[in-house]
C-alpha atoms as a PDB file:
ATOM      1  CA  UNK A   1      93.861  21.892 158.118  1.00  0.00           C
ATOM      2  CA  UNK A   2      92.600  18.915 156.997  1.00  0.00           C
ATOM      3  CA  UNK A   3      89.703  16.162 157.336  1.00  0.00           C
ATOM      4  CA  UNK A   4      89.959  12.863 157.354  1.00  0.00           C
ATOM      5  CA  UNK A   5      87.260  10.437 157.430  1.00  0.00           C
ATOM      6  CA  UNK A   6      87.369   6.961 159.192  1.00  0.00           C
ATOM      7  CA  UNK A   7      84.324   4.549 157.991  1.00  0.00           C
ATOM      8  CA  UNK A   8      83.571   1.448 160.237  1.00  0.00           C
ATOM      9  CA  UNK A   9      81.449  -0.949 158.923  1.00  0.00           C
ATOM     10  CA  UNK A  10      80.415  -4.259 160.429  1.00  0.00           C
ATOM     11  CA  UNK A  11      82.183  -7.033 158.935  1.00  0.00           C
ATOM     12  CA  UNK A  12      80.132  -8.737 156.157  1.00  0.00           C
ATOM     13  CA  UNK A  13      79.561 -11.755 158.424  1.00  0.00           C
ATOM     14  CA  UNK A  14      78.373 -10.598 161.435  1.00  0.00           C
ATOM     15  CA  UNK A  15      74.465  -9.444 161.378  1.00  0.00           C
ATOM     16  CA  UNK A  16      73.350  -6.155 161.118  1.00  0.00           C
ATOM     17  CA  UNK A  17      69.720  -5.743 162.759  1.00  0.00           C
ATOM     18  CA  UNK A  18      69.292  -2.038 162.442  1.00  0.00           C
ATOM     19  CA  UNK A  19      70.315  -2.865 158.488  1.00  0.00           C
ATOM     20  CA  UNK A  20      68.110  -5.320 158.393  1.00  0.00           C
ATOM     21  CA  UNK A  21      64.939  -3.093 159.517  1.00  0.00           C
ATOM     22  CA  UNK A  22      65.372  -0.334 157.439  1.00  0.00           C
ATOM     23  CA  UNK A  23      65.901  -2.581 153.928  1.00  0.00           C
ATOM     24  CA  UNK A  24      62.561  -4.100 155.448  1.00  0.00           C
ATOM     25  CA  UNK A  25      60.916  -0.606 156.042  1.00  0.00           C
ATOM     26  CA  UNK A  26      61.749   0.518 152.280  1.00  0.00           C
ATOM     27  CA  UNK A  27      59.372  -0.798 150.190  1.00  0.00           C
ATOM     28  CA  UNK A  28      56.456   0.170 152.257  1.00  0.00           C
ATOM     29  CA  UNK A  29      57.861   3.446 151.962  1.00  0.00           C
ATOM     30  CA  UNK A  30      57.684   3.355 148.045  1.00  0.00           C
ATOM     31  CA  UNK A  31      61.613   2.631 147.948  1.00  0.00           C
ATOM     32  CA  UNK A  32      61.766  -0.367 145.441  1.00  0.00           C
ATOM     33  CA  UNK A  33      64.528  -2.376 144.442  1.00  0.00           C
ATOM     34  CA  UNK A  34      67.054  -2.272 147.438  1.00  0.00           C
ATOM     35  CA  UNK A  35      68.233  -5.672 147.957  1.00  0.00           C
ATOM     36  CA  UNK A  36      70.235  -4.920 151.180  1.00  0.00           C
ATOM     37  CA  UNK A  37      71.268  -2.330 153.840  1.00  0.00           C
ATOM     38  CA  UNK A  38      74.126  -1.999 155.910  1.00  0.00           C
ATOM     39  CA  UNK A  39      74.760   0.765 158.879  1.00  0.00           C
ATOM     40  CA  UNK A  40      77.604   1.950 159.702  1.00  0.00           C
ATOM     41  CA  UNK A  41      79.357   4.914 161.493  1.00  0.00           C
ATOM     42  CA  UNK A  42      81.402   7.567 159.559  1.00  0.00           C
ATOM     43  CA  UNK A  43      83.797  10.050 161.847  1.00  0.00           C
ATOM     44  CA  UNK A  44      85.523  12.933 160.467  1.00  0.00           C
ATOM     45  CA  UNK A  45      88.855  13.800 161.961  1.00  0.00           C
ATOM     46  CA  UNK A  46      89.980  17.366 161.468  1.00  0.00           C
ATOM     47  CA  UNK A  47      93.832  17.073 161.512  1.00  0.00           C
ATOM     48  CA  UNK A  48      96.235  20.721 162.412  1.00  0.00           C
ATOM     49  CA  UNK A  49      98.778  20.426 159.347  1.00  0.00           C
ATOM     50  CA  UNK A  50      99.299  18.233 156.632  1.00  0.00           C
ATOM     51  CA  UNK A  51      98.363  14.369 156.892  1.00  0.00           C
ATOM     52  CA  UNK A  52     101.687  13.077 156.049  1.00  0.00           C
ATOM     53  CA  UNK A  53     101.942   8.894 156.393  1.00  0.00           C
ATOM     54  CA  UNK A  54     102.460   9.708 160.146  1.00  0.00           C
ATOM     55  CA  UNK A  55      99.841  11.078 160.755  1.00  0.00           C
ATOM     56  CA  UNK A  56      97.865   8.651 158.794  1.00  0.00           C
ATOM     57  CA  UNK A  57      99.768   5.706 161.183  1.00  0.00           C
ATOM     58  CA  UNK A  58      98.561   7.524 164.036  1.00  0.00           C
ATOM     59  CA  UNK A  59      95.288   8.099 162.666  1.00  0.00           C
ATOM     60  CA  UNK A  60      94.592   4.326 162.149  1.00  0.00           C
ATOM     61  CA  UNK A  61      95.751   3.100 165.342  1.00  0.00           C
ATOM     62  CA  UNK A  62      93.188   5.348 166.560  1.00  0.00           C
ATOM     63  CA  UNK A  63      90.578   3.807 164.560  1.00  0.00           C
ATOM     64  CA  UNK A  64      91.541   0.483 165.433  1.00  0.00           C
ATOM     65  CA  UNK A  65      92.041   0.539 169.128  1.00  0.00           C
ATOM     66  CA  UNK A  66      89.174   3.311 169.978  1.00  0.00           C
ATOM     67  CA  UNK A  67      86.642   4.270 166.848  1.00  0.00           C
ATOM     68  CA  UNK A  68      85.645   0.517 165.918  1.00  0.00           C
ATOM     69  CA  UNK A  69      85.774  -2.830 167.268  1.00  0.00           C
ATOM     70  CA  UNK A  70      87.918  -4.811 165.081  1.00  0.00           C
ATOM     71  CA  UNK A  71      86.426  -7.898 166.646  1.00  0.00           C
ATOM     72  CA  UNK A  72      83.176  -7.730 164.479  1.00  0.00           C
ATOM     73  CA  UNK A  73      83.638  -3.852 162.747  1.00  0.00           C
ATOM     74  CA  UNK A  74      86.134  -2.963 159.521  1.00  0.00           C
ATOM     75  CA  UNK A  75      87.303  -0.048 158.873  1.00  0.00           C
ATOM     76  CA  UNK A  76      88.879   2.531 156.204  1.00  0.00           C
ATOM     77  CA  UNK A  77      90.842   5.699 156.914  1.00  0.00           C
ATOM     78  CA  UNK A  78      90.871   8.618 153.893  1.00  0.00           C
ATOM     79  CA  UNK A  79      91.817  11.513 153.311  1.00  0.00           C
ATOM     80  CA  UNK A  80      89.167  13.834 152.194  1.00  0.00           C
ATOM     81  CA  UNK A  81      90.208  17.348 151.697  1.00  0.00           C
ATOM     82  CA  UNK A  82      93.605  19.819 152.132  1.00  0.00           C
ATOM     83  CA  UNK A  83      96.813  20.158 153.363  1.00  0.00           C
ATOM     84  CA  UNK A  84      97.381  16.659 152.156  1.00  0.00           C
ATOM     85  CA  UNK A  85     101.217  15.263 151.302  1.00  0.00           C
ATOM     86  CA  UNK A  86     102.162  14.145 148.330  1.00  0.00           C
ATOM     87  CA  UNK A  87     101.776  10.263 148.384  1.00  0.00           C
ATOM     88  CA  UNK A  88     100.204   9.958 151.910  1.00  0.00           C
ATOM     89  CA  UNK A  89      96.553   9.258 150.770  1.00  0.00           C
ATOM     90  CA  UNK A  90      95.657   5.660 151.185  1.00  0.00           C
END
């Protein structure tokens, strides 16, 4: 078995409110020094067999057309641990 993790961010451009509240909330928490924050939603996949570049395909045409909105969100697909074929990490 093995996991892989799909990270969708929102794209650089588009605002990020909840972001924006906790970088303000830092400092009067005694965090100093953080010039920005960005949230974002991580989902871990746990895949039966190896992740071969099939898998992977399938994977990210999950990610894009139901785990982010590709409109305003990015996203990354990785694998993170076992069963993992050789060259089919990206």
């Amino acid at each position: 078995m093995a996991r892989v993790v799909v990270d969708v961010m929102l794209k650089p451009e588009i605002l990020d409110p909840q972001g924006q509240a906790v970088q303000r909330a830092l400092p009067r928490l005694g965090f100093e020094g953080i010039s920005d924050v960005r949230q974002g939603k991580r989902f871990e996949l746990e895949v039966d067999g190896p992740v071969d570049d099939a898998a992977l395909a399938r994977i990210h045409d999950l990610a894009e057309s139901f785990l982010a909105n590709t409109v305003i969100e990015d996203f990354t697909v990785k694998v993170e641990s076992s069963d993992v074929v050789a060259g089919a990490a990206k």
